[in-house]
C-alpha atoms as a PDB file:
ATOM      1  CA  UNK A   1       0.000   0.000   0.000  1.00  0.00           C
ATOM      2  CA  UNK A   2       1.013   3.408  -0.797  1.00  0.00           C
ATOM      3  CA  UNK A   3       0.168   6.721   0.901  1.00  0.00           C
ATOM      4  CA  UNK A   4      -2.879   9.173  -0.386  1.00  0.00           C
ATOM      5  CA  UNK A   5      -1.586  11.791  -1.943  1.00  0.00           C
ATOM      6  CA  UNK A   6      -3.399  14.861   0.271  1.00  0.00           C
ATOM      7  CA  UNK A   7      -4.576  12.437   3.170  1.00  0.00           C
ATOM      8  CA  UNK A   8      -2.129  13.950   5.925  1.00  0.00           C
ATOM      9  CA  UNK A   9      -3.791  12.042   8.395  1.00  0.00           C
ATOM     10  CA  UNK A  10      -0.925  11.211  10.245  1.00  0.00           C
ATOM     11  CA  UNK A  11       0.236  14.539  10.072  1.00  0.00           C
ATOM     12  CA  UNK A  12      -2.656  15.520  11.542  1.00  0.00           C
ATOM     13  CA  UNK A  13      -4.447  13.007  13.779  1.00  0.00           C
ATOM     14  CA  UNK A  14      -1.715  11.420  15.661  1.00  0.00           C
ATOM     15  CA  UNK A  15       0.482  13.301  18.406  1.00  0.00           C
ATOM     16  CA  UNK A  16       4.008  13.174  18.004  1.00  0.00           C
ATOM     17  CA  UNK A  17       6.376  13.813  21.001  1.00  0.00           C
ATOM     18  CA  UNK A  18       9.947  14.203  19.219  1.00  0.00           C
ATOM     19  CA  UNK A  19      11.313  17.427  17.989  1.00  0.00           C
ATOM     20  CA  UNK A  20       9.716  18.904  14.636  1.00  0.00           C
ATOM     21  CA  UNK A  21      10.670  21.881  12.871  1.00  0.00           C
ATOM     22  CA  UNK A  22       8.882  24.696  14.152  1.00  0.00           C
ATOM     23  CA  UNK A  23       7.337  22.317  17.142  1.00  0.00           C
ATOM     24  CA  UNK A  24      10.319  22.066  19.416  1.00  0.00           C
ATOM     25  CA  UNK A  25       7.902  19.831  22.030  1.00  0.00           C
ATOM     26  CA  UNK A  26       6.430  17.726  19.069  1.00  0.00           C
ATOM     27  CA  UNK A  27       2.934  17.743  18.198  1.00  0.00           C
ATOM     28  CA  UNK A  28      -0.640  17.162  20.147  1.00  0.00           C
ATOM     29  CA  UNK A  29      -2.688  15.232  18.432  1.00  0.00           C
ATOM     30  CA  UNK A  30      -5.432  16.286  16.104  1.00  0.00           C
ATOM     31  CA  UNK A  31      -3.254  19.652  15.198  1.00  0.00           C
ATOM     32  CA  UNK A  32      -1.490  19.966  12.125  1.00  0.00           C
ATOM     33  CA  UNK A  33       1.975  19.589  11.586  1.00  0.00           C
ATOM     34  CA  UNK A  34       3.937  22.448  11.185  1.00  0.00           C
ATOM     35  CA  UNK A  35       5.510  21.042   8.053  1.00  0.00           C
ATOM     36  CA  UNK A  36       2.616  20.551   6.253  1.00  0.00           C
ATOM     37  CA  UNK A  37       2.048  22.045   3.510  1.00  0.00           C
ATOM     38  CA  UNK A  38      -1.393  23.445   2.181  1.00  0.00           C
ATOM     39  CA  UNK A  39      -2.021  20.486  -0.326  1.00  0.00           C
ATOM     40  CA  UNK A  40      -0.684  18.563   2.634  1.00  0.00           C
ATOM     41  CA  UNK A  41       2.602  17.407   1.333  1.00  0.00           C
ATOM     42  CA  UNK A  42       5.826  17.245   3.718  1.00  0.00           C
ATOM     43  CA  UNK A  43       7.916  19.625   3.421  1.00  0.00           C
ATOM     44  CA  UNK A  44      10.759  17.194   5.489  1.00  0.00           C
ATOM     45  CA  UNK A  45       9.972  13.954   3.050  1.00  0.00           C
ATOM     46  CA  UNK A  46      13.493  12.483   2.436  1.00  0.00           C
ATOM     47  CA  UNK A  47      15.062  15.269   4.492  1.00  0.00           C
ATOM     48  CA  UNK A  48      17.338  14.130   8.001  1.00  0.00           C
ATOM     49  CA  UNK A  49      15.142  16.707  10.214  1.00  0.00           C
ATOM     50  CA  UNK A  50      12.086  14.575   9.788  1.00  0.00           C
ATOM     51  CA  UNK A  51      11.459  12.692  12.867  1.00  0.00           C
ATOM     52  CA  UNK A  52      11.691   9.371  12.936  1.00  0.00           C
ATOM     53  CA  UNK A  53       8.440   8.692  13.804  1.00  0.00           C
ATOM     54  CA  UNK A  54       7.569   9.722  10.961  1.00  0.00           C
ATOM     55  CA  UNK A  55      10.081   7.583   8.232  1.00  0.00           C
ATOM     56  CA  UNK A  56       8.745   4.836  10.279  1.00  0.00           C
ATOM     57  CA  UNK A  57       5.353   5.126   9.152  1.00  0.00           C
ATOM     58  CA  UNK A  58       3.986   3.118   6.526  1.00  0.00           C
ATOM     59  CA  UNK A  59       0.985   2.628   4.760  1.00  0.00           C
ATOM     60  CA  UNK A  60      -1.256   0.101   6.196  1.00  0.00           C
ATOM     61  CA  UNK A  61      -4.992  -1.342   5.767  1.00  0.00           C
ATOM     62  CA  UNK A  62      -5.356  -1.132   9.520  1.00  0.00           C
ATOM     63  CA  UNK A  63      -4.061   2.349   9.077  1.00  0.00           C
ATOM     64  CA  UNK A  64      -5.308   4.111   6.457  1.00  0.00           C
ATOM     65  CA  UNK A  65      -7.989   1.969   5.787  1.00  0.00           C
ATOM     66  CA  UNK A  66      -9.944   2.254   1.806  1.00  0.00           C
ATOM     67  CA  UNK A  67     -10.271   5.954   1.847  1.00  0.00           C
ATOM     68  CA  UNK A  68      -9.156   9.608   3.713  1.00  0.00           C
ATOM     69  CA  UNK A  69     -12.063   9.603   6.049  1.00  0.00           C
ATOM     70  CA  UNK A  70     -11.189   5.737   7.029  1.00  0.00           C
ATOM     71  CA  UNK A  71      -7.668   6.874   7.892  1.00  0.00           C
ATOM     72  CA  UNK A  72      -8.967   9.814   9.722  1.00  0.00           C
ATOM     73  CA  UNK A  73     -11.085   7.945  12.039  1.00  0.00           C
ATOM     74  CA  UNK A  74      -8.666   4.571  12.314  1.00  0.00           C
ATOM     75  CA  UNK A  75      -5.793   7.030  13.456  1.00  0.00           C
ATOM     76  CA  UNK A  76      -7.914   8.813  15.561  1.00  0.00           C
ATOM     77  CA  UNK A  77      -9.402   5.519  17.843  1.00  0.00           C
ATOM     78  CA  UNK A  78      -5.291   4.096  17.395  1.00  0.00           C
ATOM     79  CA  UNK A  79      -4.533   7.674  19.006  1.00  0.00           C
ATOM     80  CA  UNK A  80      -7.361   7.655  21.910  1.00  0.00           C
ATOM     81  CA  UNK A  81      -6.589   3.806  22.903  1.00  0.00           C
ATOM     82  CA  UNK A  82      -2.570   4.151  23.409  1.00  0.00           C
ATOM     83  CA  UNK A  83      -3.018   7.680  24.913  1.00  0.00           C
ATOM     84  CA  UNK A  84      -1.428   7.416  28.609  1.00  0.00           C
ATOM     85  CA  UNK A  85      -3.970   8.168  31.443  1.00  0.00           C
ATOM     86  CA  UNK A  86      -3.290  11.430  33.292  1.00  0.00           C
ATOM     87  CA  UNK A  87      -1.143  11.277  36.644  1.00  0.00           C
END
């Protein structure tokens, strides 16, 4: 499976807790990624600043799912299972 070109979900959705360009404490979830670009393209792809959370992403069926809106709502119950409980 390859990525959507324009879904961004994972740019989006997920929280990311490493250092990003322009988000020196990462990313919260459901807020776009600094590096995003308006059509939603990376502007790190293939670039050593990228996290590596991010390289390490790939396309999946339990993902992404058949469409944007799948992906959207898969990420986002994968994102509200593993969040940690508040101390």
């Amino acid at each position: 499976m390859e990525c959507r070109i324009g879904c961004a979900a994972c740019c989006i959705v997920i929280s990311i807790t490493s250092p990003i360009p322009d988000m020196p404490y990462g990313k919260p979830a459901g807020i776009r990624c600094a590096q995003l670009t308006p059509d939603n393209a990376c502007r790190l792809f293939g670039k050593p600043e990228r996290p590596l959370v991010c390289g390490s992403l790939q396309p999946a069926e339990e993902m992404c799912g058949s469409c944007n809106e799948d992906a959207f709502r898969l990420l986002s119950d994968m994102e509200r299972v593993t969040k940690p409980e508040p101390r």
